[in-house]
N, C-alpha and C. Protein backbone atom coordinates (compact mmCIF):
# COMPACT_ATOMS: atom_id res chain seq x y z
N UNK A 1 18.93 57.79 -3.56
CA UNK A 1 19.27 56.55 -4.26
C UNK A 1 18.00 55.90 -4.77
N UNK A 2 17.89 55.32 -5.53
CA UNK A 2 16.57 54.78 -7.08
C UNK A 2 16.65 53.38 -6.20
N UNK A 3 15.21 53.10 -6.37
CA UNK A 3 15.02 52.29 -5.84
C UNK A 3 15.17 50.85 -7.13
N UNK A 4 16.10 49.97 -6.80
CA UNK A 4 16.13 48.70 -7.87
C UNK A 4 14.76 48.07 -8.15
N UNK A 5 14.31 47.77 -9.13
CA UNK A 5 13.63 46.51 -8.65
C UNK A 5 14.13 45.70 -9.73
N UNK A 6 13.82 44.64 -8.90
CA UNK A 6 14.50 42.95 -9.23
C UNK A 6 12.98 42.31 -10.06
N UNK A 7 13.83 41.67 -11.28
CA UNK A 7 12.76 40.59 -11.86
C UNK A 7 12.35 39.75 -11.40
N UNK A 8 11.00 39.28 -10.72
CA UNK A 8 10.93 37.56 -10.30
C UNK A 8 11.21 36.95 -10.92
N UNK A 9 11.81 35.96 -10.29
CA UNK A 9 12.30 34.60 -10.88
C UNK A 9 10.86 34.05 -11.78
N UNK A 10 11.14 33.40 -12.69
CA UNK A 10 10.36 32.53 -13.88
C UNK A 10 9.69 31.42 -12.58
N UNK A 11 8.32 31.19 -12.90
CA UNK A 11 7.88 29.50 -11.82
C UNK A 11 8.43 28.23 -12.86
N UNK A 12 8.66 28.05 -11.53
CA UNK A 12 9.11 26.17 -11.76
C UNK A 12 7.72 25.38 -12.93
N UNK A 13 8.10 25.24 -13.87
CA UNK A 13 6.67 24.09 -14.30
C UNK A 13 7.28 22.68 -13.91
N UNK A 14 5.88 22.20 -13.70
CA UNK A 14 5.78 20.86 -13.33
C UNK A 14 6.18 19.81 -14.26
N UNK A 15 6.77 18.87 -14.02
CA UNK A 15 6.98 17.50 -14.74
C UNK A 15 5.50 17.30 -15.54
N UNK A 16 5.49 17.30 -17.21
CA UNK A 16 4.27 16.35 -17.36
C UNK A 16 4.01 15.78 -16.97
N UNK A 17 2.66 15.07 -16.70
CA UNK A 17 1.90 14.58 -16.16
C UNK A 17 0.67 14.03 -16.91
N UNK A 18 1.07 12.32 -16.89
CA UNK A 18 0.24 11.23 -17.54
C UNK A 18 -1.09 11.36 -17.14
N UNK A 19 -2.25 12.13 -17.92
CA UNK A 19 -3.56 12.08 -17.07
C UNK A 19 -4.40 11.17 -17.83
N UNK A 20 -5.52 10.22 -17.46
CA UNK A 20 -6.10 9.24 -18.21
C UNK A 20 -7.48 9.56 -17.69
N UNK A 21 -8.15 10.74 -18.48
CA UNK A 21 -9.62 11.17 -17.73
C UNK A 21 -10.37 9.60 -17.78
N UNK A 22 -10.98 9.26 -16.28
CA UNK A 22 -12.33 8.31 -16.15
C UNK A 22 -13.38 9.54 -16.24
N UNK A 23 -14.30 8.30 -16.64
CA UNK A 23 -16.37 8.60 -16.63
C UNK A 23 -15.73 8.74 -14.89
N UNK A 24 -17.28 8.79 -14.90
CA UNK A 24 -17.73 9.28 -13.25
C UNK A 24 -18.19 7.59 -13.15
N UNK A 25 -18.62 6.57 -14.03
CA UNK A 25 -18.91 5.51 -13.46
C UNK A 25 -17.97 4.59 -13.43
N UNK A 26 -16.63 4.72 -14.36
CA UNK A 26 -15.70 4.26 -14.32
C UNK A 26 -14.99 4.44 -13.03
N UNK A 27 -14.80 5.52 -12.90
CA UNK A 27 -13.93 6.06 -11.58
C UNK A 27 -14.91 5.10 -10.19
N UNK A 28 -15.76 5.46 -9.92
CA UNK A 28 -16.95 4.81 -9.19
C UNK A 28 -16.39 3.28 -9.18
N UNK A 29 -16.51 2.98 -10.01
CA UNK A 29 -16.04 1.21 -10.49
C UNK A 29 -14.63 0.78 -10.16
N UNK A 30 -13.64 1.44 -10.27
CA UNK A 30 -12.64 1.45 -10.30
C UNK A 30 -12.29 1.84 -8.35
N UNK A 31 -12.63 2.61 -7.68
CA UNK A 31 -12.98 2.64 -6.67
C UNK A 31 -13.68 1.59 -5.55
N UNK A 32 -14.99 1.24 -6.37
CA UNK A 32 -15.14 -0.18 -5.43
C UNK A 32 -14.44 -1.19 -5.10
N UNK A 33 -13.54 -1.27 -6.23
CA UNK A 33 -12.90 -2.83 -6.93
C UNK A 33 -11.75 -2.64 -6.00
N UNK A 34 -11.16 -1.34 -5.82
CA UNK A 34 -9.94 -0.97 -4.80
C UNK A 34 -10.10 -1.01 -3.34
N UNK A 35 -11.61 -0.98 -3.19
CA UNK A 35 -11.84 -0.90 -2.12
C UNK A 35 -12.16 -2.24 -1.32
N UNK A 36 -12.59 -2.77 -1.98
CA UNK A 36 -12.81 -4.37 -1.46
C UNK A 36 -11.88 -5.16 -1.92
N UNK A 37 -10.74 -5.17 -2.75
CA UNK A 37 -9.61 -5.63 -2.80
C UNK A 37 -8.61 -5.84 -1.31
N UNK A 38 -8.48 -4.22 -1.02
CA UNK A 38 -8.48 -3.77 -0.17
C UNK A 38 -8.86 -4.53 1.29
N UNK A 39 -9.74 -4.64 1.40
CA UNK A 39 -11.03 -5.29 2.54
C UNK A 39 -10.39 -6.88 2.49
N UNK A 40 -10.42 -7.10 1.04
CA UNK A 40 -10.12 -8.63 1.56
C UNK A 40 -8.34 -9.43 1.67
N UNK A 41 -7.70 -8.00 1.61
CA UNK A 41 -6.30 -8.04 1.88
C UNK A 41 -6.09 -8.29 3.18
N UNK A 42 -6.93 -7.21 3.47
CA UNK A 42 -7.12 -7.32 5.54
C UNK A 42 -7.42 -8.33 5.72
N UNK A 43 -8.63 -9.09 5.13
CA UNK A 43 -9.05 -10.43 5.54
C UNK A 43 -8.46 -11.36 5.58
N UNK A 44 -7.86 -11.74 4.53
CA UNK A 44 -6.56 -12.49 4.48
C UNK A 44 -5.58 -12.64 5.33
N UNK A 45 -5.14 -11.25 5.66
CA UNK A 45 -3.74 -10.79 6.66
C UNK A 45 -4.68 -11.64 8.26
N UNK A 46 -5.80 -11.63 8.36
CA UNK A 46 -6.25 -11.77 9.60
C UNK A 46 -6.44 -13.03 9.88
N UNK A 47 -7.00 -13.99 8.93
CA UNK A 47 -7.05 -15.70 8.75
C UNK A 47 -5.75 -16.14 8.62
N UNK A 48 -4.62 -15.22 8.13
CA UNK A 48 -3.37 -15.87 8.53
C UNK A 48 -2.83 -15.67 9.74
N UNK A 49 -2.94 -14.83 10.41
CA UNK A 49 -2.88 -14.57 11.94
C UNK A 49 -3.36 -15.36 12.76
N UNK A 50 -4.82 -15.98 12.12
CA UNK A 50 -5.17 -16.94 13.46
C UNK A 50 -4.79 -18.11 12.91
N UNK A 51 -4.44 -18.47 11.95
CA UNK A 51 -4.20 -20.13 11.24
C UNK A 51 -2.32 -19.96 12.06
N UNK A 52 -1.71 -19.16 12.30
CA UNK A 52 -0.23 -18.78 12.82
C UNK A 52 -0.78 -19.23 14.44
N UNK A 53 -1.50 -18.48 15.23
CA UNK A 53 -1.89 -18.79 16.52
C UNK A 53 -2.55 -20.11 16.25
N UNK A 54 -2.98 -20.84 15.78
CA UNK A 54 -3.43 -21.58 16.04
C UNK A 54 -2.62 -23.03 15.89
N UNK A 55 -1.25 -22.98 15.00
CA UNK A 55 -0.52 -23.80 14.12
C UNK A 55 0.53 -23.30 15.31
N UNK A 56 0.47 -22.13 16.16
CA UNK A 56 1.41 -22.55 17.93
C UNK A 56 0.96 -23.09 18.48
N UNK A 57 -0.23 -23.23 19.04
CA UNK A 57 -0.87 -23.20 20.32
C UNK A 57 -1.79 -24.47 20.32
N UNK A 58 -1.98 -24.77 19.09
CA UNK A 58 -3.24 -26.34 19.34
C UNK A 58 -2.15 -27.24 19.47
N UNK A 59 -3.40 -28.43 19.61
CA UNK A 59 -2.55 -29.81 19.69
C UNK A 59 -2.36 -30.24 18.60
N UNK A 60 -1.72 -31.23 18.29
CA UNK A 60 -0.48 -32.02 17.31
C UNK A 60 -1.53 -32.21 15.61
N UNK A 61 -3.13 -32.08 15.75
CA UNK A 61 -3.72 -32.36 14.68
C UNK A 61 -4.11 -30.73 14.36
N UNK A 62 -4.36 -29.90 15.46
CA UNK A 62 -5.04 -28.75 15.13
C UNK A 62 -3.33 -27.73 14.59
N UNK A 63 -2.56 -27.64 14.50
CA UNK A 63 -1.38 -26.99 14.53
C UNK A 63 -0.99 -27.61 13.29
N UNK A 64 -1.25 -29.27 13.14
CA UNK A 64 -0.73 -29.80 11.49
C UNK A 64 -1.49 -29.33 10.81
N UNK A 65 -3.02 -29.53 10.88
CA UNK A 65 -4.01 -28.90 10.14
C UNK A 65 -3.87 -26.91 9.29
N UNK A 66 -3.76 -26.67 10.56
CA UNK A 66 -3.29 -24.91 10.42
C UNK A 66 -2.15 -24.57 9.88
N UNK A 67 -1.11 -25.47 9.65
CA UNK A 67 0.11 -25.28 8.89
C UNK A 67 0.03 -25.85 7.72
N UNK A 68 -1.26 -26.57 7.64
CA UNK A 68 -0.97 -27.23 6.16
C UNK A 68 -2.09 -26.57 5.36
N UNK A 69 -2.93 -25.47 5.70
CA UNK A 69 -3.86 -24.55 5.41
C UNK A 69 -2.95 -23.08 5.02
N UNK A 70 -2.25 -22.68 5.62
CA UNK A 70 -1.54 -21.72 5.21
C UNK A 70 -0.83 -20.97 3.76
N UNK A 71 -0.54 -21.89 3.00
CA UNK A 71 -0.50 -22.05 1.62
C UNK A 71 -1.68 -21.50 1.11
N UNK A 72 -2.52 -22.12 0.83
CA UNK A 72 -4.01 -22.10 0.56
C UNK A 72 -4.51 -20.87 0.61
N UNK A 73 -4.45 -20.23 2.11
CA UNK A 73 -4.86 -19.06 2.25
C UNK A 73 -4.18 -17.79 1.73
N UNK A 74 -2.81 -17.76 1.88
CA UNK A 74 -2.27 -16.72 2.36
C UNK A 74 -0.82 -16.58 1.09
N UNK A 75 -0.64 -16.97 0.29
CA UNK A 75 0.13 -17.19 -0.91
C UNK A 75 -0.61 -16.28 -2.10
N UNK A 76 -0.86 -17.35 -3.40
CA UNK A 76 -1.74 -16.42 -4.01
C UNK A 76 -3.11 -15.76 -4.10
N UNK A 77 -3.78 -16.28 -3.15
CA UNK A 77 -4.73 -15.18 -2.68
C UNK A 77 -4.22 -13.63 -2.88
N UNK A 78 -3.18 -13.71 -1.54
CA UNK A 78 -2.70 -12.51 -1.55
C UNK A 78 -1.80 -11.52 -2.71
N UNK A 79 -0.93 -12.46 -2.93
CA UNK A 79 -0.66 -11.61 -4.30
C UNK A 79 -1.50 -10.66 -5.45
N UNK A 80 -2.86 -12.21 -5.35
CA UNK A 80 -3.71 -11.73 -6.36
C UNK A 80 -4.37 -10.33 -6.02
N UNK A 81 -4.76 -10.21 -4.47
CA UNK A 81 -5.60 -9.25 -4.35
C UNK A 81 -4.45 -8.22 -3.84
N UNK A 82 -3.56 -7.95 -4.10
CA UNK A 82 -2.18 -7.09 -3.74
C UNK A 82 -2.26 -6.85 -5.21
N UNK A 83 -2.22 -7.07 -6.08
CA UNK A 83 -2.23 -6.54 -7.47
C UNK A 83 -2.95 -6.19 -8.36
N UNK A 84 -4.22 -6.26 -7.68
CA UNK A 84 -6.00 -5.60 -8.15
C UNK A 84 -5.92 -4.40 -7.22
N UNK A 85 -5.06 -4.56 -5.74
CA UNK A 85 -5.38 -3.25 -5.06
C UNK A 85 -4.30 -2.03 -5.58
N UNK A 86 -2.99 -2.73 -6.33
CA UNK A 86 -2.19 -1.78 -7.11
C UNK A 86 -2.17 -1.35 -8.10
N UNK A 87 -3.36 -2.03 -8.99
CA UNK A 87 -3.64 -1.99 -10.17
C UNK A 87 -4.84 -0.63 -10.82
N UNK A 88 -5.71 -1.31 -9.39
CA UNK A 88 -7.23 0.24 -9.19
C UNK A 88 -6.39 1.19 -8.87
N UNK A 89 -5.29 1.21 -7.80
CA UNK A 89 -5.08 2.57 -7.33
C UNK A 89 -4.09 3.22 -8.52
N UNK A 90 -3.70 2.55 -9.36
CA UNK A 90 -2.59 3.29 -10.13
C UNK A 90 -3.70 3.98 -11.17
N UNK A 91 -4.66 3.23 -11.65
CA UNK A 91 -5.55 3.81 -12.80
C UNK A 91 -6.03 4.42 -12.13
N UNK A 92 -7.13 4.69 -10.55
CA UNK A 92 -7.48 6.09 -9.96
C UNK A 92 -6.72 7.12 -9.87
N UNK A 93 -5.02 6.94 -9.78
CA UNK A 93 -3.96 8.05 -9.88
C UNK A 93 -4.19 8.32 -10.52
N UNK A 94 -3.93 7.89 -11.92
CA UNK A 94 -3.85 8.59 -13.35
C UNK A 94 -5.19 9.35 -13.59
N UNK A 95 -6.17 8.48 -13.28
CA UNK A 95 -7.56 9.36 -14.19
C UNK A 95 -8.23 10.37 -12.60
N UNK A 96 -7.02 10.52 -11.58
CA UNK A 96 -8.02 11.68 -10.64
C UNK A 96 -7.25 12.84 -10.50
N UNK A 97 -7.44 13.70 -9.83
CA UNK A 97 -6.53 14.82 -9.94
C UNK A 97 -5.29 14.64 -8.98
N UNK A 98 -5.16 13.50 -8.08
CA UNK A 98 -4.12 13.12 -7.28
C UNK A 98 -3.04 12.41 -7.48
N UNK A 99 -2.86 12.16 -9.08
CA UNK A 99 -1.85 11.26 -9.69
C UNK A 99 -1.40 10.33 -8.68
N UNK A 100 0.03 9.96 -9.08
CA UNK A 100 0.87 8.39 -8.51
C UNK A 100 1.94 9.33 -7.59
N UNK A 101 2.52 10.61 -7.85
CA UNK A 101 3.40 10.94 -6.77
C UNK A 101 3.20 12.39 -6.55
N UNK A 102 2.08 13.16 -7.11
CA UNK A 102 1.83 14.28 -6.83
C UNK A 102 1.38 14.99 -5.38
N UNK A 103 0.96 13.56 -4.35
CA UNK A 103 0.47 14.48 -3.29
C UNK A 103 1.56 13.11 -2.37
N UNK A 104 1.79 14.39 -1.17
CA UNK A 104 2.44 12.93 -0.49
C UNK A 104 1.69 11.18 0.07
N UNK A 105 0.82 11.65 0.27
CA UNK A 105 0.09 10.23 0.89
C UNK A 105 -0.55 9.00 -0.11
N UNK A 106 -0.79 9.77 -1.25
CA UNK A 106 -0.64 8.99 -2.34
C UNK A 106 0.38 8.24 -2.77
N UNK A 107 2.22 8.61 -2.67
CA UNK A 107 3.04 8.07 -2.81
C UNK A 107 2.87 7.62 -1.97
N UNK A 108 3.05 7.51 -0.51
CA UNK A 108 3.17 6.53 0.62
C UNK A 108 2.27 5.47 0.11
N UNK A 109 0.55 5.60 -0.09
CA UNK A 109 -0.02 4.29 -0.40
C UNK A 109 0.84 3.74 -1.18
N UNK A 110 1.45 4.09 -2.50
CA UNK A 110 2.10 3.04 -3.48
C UNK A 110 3.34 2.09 -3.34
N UNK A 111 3.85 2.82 -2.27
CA UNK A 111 5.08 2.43 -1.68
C UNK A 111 4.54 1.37 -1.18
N UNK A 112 4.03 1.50 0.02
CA UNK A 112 3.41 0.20 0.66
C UNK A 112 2.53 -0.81 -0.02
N UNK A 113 1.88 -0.59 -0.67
CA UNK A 113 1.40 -1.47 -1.47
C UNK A 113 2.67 -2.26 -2.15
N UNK A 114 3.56 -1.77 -2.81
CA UNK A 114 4.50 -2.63 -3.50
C UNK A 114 5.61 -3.33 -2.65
N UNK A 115 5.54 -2.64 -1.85
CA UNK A 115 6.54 -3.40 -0.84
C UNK A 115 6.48 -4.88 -0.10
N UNK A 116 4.62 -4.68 -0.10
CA UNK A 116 3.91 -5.79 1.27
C UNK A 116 3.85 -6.94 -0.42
N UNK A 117 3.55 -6.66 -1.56
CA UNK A 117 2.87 -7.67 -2.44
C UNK A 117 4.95 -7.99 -2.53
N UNK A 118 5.53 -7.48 -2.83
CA UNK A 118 6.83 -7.95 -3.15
C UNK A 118 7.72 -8.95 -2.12
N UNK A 119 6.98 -8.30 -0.21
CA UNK A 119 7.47 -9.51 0.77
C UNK A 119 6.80 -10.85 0.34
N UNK A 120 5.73 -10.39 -0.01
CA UNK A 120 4.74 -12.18 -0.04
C UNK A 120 5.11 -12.77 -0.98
N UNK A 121 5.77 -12.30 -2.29
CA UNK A 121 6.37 -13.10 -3.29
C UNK A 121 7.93 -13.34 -3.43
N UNK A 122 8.41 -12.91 -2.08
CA UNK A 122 10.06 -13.27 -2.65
C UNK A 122 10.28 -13.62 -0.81
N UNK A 123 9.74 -13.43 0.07
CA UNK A 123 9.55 -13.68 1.49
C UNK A 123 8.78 -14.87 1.98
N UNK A 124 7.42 -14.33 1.97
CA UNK A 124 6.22 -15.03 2.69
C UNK A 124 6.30 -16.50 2.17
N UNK A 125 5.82 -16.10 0.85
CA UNK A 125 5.60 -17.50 -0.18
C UNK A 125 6.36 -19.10 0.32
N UNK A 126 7.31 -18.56 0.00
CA UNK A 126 8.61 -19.62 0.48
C UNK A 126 8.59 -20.36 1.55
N UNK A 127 8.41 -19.28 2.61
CA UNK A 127 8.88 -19.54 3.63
C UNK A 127 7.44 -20.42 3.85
N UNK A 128 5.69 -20.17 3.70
CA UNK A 128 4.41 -20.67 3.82
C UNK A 128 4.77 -22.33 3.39
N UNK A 129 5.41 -21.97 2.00
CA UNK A 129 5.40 -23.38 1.30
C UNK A 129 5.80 -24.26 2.29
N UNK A 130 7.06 -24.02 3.07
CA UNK A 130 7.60 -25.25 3.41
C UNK A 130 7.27 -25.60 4.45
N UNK A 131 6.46 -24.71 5.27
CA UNK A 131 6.01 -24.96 6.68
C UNK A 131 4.53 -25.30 6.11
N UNK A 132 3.75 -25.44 4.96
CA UNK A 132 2.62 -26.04 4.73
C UNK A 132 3.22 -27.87 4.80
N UNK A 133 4.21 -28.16 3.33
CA UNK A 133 5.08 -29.37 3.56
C UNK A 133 5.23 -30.18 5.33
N UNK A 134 5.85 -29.01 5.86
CA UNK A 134 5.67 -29.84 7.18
C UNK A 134 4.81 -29.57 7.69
N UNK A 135 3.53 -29.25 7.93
CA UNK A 135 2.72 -29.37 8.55
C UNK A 135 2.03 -30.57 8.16
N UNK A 136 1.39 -30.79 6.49
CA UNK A 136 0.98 -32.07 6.00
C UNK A 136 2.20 -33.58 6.51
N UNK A 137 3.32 -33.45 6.31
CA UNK A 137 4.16 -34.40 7.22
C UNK A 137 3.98 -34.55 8.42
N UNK A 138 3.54 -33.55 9.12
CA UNK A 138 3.45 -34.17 10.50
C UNK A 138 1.82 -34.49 10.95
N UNK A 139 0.71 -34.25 10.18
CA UNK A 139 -0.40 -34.88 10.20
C UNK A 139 -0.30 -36.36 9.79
N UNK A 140 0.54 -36.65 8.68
CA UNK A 140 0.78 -38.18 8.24
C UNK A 140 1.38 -38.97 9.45
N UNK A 141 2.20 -38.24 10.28
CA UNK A 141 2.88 -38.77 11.27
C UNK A 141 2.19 -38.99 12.42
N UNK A 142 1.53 -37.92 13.08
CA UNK A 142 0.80 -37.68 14.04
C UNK A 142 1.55 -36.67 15.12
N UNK A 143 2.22 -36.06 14.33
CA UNK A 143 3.29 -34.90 15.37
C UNK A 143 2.98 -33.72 15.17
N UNK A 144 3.11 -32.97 16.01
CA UNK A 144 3.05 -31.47 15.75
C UNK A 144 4.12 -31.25 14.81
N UNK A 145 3.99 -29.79 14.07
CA UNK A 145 4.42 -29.87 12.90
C UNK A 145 5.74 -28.43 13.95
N UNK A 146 6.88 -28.15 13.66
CA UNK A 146 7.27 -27.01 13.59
C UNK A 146 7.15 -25.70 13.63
N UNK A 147 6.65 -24.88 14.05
CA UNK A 147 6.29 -23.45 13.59
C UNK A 147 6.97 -22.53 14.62
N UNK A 148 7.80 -21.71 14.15
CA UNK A 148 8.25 -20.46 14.88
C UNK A 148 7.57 -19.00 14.68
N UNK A 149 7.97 -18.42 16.10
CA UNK A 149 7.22 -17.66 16.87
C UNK A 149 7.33 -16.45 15.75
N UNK A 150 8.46 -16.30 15.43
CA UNK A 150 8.52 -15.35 14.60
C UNK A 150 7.23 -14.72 13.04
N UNK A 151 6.65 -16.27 13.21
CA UNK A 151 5.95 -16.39 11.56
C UNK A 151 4.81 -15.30 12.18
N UNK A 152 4.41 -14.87 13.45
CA UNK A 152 3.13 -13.86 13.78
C UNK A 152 3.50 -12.03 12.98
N UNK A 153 4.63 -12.21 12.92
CA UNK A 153 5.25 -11.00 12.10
C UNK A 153 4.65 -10.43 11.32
N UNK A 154 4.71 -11.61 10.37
CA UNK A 154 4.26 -10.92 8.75
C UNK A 154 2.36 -10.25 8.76
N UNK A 155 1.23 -11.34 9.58
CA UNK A 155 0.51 -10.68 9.18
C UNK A 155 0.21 -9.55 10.28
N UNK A 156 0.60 -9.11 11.18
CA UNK A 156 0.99 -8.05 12.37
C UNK A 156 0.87 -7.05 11.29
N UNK A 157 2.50 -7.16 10.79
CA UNK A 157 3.16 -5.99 9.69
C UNK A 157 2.19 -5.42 8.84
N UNK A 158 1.61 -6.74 8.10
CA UNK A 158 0.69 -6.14 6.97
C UNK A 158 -0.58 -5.64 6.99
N UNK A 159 -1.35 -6.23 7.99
CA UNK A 159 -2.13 -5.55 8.49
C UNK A 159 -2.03 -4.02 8.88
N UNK A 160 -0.97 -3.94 10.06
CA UNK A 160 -0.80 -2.57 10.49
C UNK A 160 -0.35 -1.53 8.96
N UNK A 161 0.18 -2.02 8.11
CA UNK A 161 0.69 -0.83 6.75
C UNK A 161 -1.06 -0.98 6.43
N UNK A 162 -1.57 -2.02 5.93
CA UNK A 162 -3.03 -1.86 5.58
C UNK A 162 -3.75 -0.56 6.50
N UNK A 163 -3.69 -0.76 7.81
CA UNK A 163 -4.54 0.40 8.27
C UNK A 163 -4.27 1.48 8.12
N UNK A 164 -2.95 1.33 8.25
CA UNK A 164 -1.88 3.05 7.55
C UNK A 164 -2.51 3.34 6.17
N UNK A 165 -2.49 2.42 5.22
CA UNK A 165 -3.22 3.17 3.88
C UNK A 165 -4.36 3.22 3.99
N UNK A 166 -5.49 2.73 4.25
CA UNK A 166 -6.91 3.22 4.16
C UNK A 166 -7.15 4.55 4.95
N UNK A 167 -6.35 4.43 6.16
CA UNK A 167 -6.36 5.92 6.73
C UNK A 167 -5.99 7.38 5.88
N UNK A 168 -4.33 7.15 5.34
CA UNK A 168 -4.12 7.81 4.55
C UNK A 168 -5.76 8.07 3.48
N UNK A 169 -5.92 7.31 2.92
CA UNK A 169 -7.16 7.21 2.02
C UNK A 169 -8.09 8.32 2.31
N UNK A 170 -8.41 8.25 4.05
CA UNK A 170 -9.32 8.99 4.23
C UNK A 170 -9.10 10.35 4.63
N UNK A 171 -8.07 10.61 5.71
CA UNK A 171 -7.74 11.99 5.93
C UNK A 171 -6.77 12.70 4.85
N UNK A 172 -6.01 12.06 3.86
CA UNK A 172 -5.11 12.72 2.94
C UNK A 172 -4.77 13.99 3.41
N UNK A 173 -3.49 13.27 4.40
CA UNK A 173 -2.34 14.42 4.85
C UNK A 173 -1.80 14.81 4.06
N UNK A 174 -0.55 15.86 4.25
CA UNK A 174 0.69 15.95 4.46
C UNK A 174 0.37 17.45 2.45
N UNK A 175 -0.58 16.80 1.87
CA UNK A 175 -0.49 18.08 0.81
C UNK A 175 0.32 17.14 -0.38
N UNK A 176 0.91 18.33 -0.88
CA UNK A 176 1.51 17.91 -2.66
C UNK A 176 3.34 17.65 -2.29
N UNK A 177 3.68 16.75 -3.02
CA UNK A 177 5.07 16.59 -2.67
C UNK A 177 5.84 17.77 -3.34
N UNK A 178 5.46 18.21 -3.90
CA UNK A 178 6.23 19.93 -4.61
C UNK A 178 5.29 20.78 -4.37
N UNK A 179 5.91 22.09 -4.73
CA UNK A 179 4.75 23.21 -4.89
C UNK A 179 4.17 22.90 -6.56
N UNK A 180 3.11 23.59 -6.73
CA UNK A 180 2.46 23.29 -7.91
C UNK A 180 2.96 24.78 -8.71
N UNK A 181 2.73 24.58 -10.11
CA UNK A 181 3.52 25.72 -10.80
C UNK A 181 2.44 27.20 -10.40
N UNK A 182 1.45 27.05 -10.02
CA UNK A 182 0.62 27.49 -10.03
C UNK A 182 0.33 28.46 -9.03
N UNK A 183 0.77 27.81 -7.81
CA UNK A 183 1.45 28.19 -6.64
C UNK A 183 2.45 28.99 -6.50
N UNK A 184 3.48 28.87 -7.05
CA UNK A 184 4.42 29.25 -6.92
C UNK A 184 4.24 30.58 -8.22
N UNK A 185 2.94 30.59 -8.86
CA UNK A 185 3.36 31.74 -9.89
C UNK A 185 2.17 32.80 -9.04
N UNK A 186 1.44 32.53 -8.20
CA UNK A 186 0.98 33.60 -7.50
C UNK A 186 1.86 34.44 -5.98
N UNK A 187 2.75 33.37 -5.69
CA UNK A 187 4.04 33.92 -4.71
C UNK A 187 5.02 34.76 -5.29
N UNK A 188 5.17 34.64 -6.12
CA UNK A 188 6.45 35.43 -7.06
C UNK A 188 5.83 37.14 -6.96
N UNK A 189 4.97 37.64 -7.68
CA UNK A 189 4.20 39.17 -7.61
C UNK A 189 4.19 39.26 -6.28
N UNK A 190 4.35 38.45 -5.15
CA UNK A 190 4.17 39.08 -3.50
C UNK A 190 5.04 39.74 -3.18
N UNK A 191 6.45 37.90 -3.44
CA UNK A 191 7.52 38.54 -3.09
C UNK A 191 8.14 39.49 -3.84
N UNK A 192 8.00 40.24 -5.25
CA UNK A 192 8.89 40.83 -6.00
C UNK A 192 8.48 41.88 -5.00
N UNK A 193 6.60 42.36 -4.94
CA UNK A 193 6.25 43.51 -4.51
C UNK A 193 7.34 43.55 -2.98
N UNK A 194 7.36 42.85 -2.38
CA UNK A 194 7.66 43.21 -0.80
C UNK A 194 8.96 43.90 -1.10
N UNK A 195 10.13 42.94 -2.16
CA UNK A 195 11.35 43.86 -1.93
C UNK A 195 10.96 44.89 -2.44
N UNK A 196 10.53 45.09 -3.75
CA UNK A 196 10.23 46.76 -3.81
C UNK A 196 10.41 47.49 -2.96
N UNK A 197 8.99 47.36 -1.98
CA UNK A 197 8.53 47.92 -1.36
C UNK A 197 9.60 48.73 -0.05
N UNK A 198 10.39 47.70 0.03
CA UNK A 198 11.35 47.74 1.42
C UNK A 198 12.53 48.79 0.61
């Protein structure tokens, strides 16, 4: 009996792919700006953490004070630097060889990034505003102002996704979210050979 052989299958090509070559000083530039964006996201997340402990735990001026600081800090600050850190990383996607969803950990950064800037503007914000309101009310008064336990949440959360992406950043797990066409067109001649072969 003749031995068949079978055609490999054709490789998968890849989805085009938006590439926007940077200079080497652009990229460089574009990199710092993400990176200390970055840095002072954390910073932020961390002065709202202690202005939260501190707006529990002081007395009736130090707790009005810290609730009526909260606004200030932790509102558009953050947005702003939540959308310089989504802004570098989308133009380093495009102009590096790691695009916006080509490798997995790259999508994860973007995810989280849009997720944490989208709590602070339809979540955080709101909720800062009105507990800044009463905090300045209860300095006029001389009362401690309101604050629940719960408000230690948000910068916990954001912080901890923050360390999740700079990590990602550095070890870049997990590989490419598909095979690359490229890949898959040097597997094809293996496997055709093996059935042959068998």
């Amino acid at each position: 009996m003749g031995t068949t052989t079978r055609t490999p299958p054709l490789p998968r090509t890849e989805a085009r792919v938006i590439r926007m070559p940077l200079s080497s000083r652009t990229r460089k530039l574009l990199l710092l700006v993400h990176i200390a964006a970055a840095g002072i996201w954390l910073g932020l997340d961390l002065a709202l953490g202690i202005l939260v402990v501190t707006a529990l735990t002081a007395d009736a001026t130090g707790a009005g004070a810290a609730a009526a600081s909260l606004v200030a800090v932790s509102t558009w600050p953050l947005v702003i630097v939540g959308l310089v850190t989504l802004a570098t990383g989308v133009l380093l996607g495009l102009g590096t060889k790691y695009g916006l969803v080509r490798y997995r950990w790259v999508l994860v950064k973007l995810i989280v990034n849009v997720v944490l800037v989208t709590l602070v503007v339809l979540v955080l914000w709101p909720g800062l505003t009105t507990l800044a309101d009463g905090g300045r009310a209860a300095l006029a008064n001389g009362v401690a102002p309101t604050v629940t336990a719960n408000l230690v949440f948000p910068p916990v959360v954001s912080s901890t996704a923050l360390l999740v992406a700079m990590t990602l950043s550095v070890f870049k797990p997990w590989g490419r979210t598909r095979p690359s066409a490229t890949s898959t067109t040097r597997r094809a001649p293996r496997a055709a050979a093996g059935r042959t072969g068998g």
